[in-house]
Protein backbone atom coordinates (compact mmCIF):
# COMPACT_ATOMS: atom_id res chain seq x y z
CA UNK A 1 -11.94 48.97 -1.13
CA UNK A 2 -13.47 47.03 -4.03
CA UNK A 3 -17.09 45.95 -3.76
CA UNK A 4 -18.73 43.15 -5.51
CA UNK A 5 -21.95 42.40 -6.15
CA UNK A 6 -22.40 39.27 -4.76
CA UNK A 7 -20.43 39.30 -1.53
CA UNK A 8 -22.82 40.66 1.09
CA UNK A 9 -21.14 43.94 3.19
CA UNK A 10 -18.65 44.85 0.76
CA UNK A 11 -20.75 48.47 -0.12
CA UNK A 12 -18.93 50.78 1.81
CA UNK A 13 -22.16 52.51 2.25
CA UNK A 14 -23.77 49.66 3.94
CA UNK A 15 -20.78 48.65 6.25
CA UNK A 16 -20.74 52.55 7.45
CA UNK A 17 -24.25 51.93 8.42
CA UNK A 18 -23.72 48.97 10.45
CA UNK A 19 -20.72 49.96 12.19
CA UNK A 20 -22.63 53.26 12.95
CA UNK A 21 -25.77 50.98 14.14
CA UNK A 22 -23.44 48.83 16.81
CA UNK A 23 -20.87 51.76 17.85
CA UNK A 24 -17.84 50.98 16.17
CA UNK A 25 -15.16 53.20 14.33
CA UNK A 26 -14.27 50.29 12.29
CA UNK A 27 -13.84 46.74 11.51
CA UNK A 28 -10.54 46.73 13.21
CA UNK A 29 -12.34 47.85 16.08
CA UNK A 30 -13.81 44.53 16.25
CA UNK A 31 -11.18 42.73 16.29
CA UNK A 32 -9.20 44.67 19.35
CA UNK A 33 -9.69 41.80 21.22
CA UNK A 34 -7.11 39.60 19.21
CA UNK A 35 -3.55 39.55 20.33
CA UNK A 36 -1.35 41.69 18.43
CA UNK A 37 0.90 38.84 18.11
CA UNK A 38 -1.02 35.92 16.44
CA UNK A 39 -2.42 38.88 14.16
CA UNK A 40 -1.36 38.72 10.26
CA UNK A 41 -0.12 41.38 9.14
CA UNK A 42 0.21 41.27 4.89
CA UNK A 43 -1.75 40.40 2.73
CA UNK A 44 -2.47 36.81 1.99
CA UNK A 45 -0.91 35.49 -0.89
CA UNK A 46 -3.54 34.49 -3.33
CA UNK A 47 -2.68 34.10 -7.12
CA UNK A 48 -4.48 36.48 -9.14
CA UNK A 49 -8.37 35.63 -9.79
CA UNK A 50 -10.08 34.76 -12.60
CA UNK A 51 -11.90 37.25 -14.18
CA UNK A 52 -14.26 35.19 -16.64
CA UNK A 53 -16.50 31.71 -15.85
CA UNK A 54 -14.40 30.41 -18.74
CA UNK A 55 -11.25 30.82 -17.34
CA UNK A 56 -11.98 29.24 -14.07
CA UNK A 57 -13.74 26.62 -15.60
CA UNK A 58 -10.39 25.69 -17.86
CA UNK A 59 -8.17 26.09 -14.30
CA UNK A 60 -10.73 23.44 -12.64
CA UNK A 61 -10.42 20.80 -14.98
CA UNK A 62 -7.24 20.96 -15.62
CA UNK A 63 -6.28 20.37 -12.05
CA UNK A 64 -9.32 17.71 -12.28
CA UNK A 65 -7.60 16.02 -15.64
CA UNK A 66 -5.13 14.91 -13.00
CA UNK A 67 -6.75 12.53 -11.08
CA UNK A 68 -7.16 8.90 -11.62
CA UNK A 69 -10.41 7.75 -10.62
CA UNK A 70 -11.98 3.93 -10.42
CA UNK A 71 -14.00 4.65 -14.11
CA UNK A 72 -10.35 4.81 -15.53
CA UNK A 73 -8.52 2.02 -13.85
CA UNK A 74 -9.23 -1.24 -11.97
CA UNK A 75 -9.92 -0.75 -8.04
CA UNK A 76 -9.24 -3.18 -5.03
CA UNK A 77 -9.41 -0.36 -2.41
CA UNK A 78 -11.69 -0.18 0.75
CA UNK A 79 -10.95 -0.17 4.17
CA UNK A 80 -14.12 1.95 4.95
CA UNK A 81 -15.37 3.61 1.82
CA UNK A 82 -16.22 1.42 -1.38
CA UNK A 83 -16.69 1.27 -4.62
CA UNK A 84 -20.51 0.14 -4.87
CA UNK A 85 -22.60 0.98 -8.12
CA UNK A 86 -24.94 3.98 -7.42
CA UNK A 87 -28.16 3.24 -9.60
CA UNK A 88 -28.81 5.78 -11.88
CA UNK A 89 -32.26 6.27 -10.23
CA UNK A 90 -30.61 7.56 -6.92
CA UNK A 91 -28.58 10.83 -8.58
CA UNK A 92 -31.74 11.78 -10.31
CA UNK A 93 -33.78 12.19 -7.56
CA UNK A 94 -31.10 13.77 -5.02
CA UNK A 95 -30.92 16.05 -7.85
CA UNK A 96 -34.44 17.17 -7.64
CA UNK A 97 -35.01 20.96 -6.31
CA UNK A 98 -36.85 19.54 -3.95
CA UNK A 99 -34.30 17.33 -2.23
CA UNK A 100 -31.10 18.84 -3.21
CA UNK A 101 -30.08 20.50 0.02
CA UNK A 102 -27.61 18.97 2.97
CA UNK A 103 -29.82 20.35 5.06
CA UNK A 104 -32.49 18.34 6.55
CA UNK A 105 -35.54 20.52 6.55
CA UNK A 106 -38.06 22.25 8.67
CA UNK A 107 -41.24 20.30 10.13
CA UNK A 108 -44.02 22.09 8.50
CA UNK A 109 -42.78 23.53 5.59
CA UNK A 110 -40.38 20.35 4.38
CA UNK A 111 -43.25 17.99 4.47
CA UNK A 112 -42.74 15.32 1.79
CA UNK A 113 -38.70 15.77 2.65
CA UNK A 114 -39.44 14.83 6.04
CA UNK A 115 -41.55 11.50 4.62
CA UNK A 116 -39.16 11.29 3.02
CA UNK A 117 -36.67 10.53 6.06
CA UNK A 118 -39.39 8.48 7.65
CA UNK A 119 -38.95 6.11 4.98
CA UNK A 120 -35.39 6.11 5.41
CA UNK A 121 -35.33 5.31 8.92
CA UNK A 122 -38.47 2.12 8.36
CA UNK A 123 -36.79 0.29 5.28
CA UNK A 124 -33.07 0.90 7.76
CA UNK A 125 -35.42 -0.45 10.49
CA UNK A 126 -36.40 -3.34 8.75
CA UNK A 127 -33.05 -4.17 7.55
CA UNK A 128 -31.59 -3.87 10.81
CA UNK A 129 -34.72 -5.86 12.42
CA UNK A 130 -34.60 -2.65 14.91
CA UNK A 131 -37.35 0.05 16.15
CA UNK A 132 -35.90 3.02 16.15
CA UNK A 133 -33.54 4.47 13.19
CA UNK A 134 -31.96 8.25 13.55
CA UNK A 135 -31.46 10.65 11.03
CA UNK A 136 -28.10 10.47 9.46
CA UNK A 137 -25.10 11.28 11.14
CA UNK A 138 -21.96 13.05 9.10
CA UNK A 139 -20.34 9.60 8.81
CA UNK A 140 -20.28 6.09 10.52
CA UNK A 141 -17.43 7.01 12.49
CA UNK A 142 -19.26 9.35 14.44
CA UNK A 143 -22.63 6.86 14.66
CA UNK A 144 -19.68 4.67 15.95
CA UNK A 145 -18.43 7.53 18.34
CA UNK A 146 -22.25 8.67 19.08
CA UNK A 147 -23.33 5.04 20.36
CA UNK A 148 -20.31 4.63 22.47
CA UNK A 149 -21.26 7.89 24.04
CA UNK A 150 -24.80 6.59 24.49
CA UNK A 151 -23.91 3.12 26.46
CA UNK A 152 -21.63 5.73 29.25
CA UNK A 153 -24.72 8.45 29.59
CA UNK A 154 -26.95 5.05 29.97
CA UNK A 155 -25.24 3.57 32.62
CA UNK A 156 -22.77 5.41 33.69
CA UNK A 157 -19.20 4.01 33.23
CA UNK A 158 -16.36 4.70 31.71
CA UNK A 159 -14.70 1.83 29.34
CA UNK A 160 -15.41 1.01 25.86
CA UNK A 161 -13.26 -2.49 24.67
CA UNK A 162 -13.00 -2.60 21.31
CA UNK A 163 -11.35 -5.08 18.67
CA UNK A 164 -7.23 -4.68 18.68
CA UNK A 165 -7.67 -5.04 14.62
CA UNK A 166 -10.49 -2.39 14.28
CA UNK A 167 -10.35 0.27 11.63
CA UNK A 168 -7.67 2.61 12.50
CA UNK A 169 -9.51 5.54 11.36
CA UNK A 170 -12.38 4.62 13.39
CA UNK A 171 -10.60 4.19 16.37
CA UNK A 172 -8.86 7.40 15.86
CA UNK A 173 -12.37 9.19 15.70
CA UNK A 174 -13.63 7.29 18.75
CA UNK A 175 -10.44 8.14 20.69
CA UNK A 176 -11.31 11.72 20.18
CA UNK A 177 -14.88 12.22 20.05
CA UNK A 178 -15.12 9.74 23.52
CA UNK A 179 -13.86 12.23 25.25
CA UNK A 180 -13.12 10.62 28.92
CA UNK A 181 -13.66 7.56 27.97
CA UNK A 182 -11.16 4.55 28.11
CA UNK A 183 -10.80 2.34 25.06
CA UNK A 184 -9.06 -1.37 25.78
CA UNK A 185 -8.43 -3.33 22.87
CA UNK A 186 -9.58 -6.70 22.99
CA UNK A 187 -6.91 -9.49 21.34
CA UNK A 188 -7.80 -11.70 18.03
CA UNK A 189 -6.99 -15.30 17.65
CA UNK A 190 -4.94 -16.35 15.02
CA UNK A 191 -7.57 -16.65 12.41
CA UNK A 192 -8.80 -13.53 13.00
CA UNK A 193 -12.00 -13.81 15.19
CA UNK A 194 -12.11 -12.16 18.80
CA UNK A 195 -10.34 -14.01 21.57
CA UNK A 196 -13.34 -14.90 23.29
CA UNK A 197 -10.63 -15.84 26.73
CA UNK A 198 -8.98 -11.97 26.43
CA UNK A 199 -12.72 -10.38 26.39
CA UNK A 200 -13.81 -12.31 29.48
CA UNK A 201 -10.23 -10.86 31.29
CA UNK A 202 -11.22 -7.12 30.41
CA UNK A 203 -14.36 -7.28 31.74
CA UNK A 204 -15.33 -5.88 34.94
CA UNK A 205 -18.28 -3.60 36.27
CA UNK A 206 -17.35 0.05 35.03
CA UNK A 207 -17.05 -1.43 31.15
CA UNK A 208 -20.05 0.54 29.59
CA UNK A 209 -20.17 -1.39 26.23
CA UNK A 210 -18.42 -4.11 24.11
CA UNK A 211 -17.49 -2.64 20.56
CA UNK A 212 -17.73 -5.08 17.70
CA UNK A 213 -17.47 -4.45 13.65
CA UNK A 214 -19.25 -7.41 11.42
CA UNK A 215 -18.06 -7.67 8.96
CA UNK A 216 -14.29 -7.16 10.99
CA UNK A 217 -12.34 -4.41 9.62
CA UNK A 218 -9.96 -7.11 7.85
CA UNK A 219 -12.92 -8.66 6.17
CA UNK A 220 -14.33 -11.52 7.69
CA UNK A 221 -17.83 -12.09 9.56
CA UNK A 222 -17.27 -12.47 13.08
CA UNK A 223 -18.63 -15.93 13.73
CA UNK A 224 -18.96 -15.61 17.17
CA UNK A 225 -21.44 -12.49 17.83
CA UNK A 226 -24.04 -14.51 20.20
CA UNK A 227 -21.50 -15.33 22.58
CA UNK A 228 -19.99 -11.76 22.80
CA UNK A 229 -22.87 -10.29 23.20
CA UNK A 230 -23.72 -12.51 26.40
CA UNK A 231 -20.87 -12.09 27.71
CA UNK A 232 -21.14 -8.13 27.42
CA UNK A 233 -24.79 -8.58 29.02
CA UNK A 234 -23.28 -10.76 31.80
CA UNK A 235 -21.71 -7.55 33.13
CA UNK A 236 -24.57 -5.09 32.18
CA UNK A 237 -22.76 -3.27 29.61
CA UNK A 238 -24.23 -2.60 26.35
CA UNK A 239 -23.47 -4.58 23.24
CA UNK A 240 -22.84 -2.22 19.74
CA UNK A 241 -22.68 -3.72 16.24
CA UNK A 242 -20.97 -2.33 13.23
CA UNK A 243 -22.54 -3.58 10.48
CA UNK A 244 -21.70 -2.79 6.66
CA UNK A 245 -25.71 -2.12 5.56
CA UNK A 246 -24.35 -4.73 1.63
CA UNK A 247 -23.84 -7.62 4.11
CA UNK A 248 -27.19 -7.55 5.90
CA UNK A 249 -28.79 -9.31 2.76
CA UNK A 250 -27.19 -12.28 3.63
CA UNK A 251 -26.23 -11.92 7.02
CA UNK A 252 -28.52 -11.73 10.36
CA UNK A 253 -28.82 -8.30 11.59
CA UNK A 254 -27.10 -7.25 15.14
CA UNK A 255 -30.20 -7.23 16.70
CA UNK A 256 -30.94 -10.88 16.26
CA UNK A 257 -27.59 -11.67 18.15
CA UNK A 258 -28.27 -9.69 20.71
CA UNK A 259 -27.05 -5.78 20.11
CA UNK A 260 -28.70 -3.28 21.94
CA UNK A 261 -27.31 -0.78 19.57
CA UNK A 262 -26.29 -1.19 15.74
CA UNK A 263 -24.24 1.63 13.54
CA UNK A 264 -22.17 1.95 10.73
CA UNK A 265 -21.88 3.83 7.45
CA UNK A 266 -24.74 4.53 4.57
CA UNK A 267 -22.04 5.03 1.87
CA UNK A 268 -22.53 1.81 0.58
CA UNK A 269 -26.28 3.12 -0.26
CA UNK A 270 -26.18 4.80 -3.10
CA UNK A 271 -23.47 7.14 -2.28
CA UNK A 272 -20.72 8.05 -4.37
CA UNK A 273 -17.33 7.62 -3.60
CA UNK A 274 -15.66 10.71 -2.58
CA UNK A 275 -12.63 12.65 -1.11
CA UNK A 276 -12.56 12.70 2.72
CA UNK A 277 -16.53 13.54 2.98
CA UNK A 278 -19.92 13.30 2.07
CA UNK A 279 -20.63 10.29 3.71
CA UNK A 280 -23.40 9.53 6.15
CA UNK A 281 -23.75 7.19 9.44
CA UNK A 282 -26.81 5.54 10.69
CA UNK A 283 -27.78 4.77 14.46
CA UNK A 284 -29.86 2.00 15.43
CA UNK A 285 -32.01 0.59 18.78
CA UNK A 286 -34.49 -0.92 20.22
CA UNK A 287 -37.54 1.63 21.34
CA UNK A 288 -36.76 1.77 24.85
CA UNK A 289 -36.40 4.97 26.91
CA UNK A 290 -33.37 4.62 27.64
CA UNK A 291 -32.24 4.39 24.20
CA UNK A 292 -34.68 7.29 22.61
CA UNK A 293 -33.88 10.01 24.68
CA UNK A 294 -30.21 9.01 24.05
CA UNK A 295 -30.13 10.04 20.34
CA UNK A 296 -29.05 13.22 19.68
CA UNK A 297 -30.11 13.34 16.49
CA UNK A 298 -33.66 13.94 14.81
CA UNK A 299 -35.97 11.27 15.01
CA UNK A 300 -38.99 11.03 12.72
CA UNK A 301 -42.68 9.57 13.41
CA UNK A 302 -45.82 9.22 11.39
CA UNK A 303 -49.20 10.29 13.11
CA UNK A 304 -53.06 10.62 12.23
CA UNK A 305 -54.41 14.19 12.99
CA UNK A 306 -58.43 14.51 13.82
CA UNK A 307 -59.29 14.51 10.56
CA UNK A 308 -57.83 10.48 9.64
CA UNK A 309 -54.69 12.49 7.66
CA UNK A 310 -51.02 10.94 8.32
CA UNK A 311 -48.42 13.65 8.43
CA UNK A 312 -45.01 13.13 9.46
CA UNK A 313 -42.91 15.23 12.18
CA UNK A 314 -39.68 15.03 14.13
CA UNK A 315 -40.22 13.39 17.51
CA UNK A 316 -39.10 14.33 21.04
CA UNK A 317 -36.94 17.35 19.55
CA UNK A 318 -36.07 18.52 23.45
CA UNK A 319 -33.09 15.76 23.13
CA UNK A 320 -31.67 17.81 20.92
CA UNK A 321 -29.35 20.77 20.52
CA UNK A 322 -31.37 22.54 17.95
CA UNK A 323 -34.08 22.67 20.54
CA UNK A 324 -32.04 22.92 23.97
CA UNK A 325 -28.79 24.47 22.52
CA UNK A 326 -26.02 23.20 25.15
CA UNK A 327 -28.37 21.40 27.24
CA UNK A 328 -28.72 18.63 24.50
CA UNK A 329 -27.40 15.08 25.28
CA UNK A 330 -25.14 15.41 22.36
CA UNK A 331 -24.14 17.71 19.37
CA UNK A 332 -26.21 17.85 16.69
CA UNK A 333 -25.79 18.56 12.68
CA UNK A 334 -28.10 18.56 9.65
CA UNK A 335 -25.20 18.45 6.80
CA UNK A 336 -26.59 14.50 5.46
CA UNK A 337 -30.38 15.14 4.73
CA UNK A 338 -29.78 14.49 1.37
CA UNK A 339 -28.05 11.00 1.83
CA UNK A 340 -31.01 10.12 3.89
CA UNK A 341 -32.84 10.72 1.08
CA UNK A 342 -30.37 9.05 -1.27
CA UNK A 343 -30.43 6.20 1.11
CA UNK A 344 -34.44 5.53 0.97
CA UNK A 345 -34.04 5.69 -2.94
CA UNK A 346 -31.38 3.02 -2.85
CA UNK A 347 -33.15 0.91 -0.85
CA UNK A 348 -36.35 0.84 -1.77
CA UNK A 349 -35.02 0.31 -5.94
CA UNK A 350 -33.38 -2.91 -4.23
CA UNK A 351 -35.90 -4.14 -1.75
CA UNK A 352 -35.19 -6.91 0.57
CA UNK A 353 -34.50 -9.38 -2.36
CA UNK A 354 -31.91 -6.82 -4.76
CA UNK A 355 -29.77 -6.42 -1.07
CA UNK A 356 -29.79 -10.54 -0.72
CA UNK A 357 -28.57 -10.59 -4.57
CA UNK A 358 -25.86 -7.63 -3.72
CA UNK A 359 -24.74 -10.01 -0.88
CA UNK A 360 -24.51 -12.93 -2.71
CA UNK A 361 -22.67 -11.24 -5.47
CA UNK A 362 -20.17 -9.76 -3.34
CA UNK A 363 -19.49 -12.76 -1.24
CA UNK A 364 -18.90 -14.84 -4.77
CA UNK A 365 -16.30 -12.59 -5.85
CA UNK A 366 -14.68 -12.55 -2.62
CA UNK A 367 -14.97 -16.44 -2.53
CA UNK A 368 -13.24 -16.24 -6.19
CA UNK A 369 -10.44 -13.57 -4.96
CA UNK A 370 -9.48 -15.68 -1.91
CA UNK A 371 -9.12 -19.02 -3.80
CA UNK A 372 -7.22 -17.02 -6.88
CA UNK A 373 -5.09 -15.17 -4.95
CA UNK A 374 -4.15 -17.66 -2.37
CA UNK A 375 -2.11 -19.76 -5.47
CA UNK A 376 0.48 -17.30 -6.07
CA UNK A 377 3.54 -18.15 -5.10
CA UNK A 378 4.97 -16.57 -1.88
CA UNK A 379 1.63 -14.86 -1.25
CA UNK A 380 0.20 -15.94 2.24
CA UNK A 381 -3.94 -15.24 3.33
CA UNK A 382 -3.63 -15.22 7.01
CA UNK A 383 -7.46 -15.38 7.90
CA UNK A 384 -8.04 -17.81 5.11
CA UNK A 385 -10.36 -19.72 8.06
CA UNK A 386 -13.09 -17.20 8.44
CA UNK A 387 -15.23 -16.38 5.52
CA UNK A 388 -14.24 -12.77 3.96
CA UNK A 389 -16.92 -10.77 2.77
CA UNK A 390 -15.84 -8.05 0.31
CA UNK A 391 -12.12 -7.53 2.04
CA UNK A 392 -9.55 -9.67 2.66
CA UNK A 393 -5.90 -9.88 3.94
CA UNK A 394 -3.38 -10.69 1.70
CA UNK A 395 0.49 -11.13 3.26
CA UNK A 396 3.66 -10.75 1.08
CA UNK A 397 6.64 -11.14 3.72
CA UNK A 398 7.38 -14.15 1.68
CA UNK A 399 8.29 -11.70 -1.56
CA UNK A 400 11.05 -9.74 -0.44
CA UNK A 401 8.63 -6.93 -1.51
CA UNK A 402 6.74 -4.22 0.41
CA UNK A 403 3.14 -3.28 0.17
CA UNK A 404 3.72 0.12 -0.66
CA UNK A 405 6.24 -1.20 -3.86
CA UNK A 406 3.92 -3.75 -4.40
CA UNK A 407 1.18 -1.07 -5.18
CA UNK A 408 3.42 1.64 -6.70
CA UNK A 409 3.81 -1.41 -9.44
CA UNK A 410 0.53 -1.74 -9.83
CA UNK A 411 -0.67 1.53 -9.97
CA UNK A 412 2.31 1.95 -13.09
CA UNK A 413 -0.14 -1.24 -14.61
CA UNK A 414 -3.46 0.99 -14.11
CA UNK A 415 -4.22 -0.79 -10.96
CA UNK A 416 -5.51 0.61 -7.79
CA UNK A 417 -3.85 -1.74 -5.14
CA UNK A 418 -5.07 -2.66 -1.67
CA UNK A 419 -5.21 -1.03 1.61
CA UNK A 420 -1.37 -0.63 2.75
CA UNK A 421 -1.83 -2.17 6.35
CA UNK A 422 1.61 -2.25 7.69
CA UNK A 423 1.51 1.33 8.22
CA UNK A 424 -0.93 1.13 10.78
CA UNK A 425 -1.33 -2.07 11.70
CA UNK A 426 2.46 -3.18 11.67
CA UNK A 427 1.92 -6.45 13.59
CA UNK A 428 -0.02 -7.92 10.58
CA UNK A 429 3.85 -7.11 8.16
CA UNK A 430 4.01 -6.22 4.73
CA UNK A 431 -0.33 -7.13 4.37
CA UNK A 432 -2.68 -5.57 1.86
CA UNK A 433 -6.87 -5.04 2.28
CA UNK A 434 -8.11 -6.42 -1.08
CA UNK A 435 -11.17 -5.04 -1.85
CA UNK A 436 -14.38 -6.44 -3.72
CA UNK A 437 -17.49 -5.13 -4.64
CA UNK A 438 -20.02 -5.77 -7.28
CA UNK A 439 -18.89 -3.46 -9.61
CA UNK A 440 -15.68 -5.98 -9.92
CA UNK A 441 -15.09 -8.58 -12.69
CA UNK A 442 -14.18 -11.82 -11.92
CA UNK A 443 -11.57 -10.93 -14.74
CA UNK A 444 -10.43 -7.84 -13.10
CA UNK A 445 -9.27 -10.33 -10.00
CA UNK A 446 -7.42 -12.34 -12.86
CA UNK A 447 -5.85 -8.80 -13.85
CA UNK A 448 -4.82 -8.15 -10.42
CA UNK A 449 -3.53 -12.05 -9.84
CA UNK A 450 -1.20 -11.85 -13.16
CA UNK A 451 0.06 -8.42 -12.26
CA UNK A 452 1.26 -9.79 -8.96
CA UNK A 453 2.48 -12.75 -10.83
CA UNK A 454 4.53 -10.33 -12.57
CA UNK A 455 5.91 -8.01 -9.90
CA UNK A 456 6.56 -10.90 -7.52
């Protein structure tokens, strides 16, 4: 057997002398418990390694020099992850030795890491006009999933109703991390906005919470947030707010319409774009009990020891699973310590007036997309009534063409198309999510308008 430097165990010398140490004849031995059956029996077929840094390197990037990414070519894609621009400031200091671990540190030895998160969770806090902020979560799907879970262990039942037109990958995650739970979709009226009439038919005394996203998955601000949230009150269930953390410039926070709990994802913070991961969520309440011990995740205080010093520690850690193992209201992970961290950069460079300017931009340019892309000819905006914020539909059954040829064409033009939402969300026919962020030109829309001129 070969043995490698780096690979711990591979001395034979040293694997002798911990099989000898636990009683076994062999490694095999260990694995007598496995069916014989589900066991492999060659070799796995791996090509043949690289035997320089050089050579691997060259392999990487050439695989790499195949993707297109959104420095190369024009972008109008969403639907949950975005294309914001990442200050330079905010890779620089995730980069420090200091902060440049996942992992989110240990209370006394971490300590200006674990200010660090403090600062995080107040400038969140203030944002979200709530008390208490968690650490990051892996992704907002799973804040989503996590305060959904909350609302049942707080009172008790066992429905969750939740927008028909809700992001089918967040649905997906809730269907399977709400394990027991029942989800009920809740109807939209024709211009988009919850059926207010629908809502009041679904609820009934075992509906733990009412399940919003602001701005909706298809791009508009729900304009009618107070009177869900009373009506998910009137039957003691909780109220939860999704809320994209580039809209809150310009936008009240859940909290002053009435959510008990807010979540959604941190991406837009300062995060880069990237494939299937490396995200975070965020988690939001009001400091009641019945909300703190609910977290599962770390939460982080400030406090003055005897001698007038301020230190800052994790608070009530016997919630948790890294305290109480299985006892723990709720699984919890330390993979996004570093987009905390990332986060708190982010938002302190912009401050309270940079995140009203990043609103306003974005809400211009989707002002300028809606009105530019509503002239061509056969193209339909079905929730042209409600005022999109960064996303908005865009229907072509009038074309004779289908999304997915529709973006083939413009990906041949160096175009990143929109969302494809007749896959999942057939109902809505050959529609497109059109993406806007800051990063996009108001002549980039006028790219994307003529090239749809064109293919249409």
């Amino acid at each position: 057997m070969m043995q490698y430097p780096y690979i711990p165990n591979s001395n034979n010398a040293v694997r002798r002398e911990m099989l000898d140490f636990i009683g076994a004849q062999s490694v095999e031995a260990l694995y007598a418990f496995i069916p014989d059956e589900v066991r492999m029996k060659q070799a796995l077929d791996l090509p043949e390694p690289f035997l320089s840094e050089m050579a691997l390197k060259k392999h990487v990037n050439g695989i790499l020099d195949k993707n297109s990414s959104c420095d190369e070519s024009i972008s109008f894609l969403g639907a949950g992850c975005y294309n914001h621009h990442v200050p330079a400031v905010c890779d620089e200091i995730n980069g420090r030795s200091e902060f440049l671990t996942a992992y989110s540190g240990d209370t006394y030895a971490d300590h200006g890491k674990l200010q660090t998160f403090f600062e995080f969770t107040s400038m969140m806090g203030e944002l979200l006009d709530m008390d208490v902020v968690g650490f990051p979560t892996y992704d907002g799907g799973q804040a989503a999933s996590t305060a959904v879970m909350m609302s049942r262990r707080i009172n008790g039942r066992g429905t969750a109703l939740v927008p028909a037109a809700m992001n089918p990958s967040l649905y997906s995650q809730l269907s399977c991390y709400c394990e027991g739970m029942e989800l009920v979709k809740v109807a939209s009226r024709s211009d988009g906005q919850l059926d207010l009439e629908d809502l009041k038919s679904k609820l009934h005394d075992d509906v733990a919470c009412v399940f919003i996203q602001n701005p909706a998955f298809l791009g508009f601000f729900e304009e009618q947030c107070g009177e869900i949230g009373k009506l998910a009150h009137s039957v003691g269930a909780e109220y939860i707010v999704y809320a994209d953390p580039s809209a809150l410039g310009i936008a009240s926070p859940p909290a002053d319409y009435g959510a008990d709990i807010a979540c959604g994802d941190i991406q837009p913070l300062g995060i880069h774009m990237s494939y299937g991961g490396g995200l975070g969520g965020y988690l939001a309440t009001r400091q009641e009990e019945k909300y703190v011990m609910n977290y599962p995740h770390h939460l982080y205080s400030i406090f003055q020891n005897s001698k007038g010093q301020f230190g800052y520690a994790r608070a009530l850690p016997e919630r948790t699973s890294y305290y109480v193992r299985e006892k723990a209201v709720e699984y919890l992970g330390t993979c996004v310590g570093l987009w905390a961290v990332t986060a708190a950069v982010y938002l302190a460079v912009m401050g309270p007036e940079g995140m009203r300017e990043l609103g306003e931009n974005i809400l211009c340019k989707s002002d300028y997309a809606q009105r530019t892309l509503s002239c061509l000819k056969g193209v339909r905006l079905p929730y042209a009534e409600s005022r999109s914020f960064m996303e908005l539909v865009v229907n072509f059954d009038g074309c004779g063409k289908t999304v997915s040829e529709i973006n083939r064409a413009l990906l041949g033009a160096g175009i990143f198309g929109g969302y494809d939402l007749s896959r999942e969300l057939p109902e809505l026919g050959q529609s497109m999510l059109v993406c806007v962020t800051e990063k996009t030109e108001l002549s980039d829309i006028d790219v994307l308008a003529d090239a749809l001129k064109k293919i249409l």
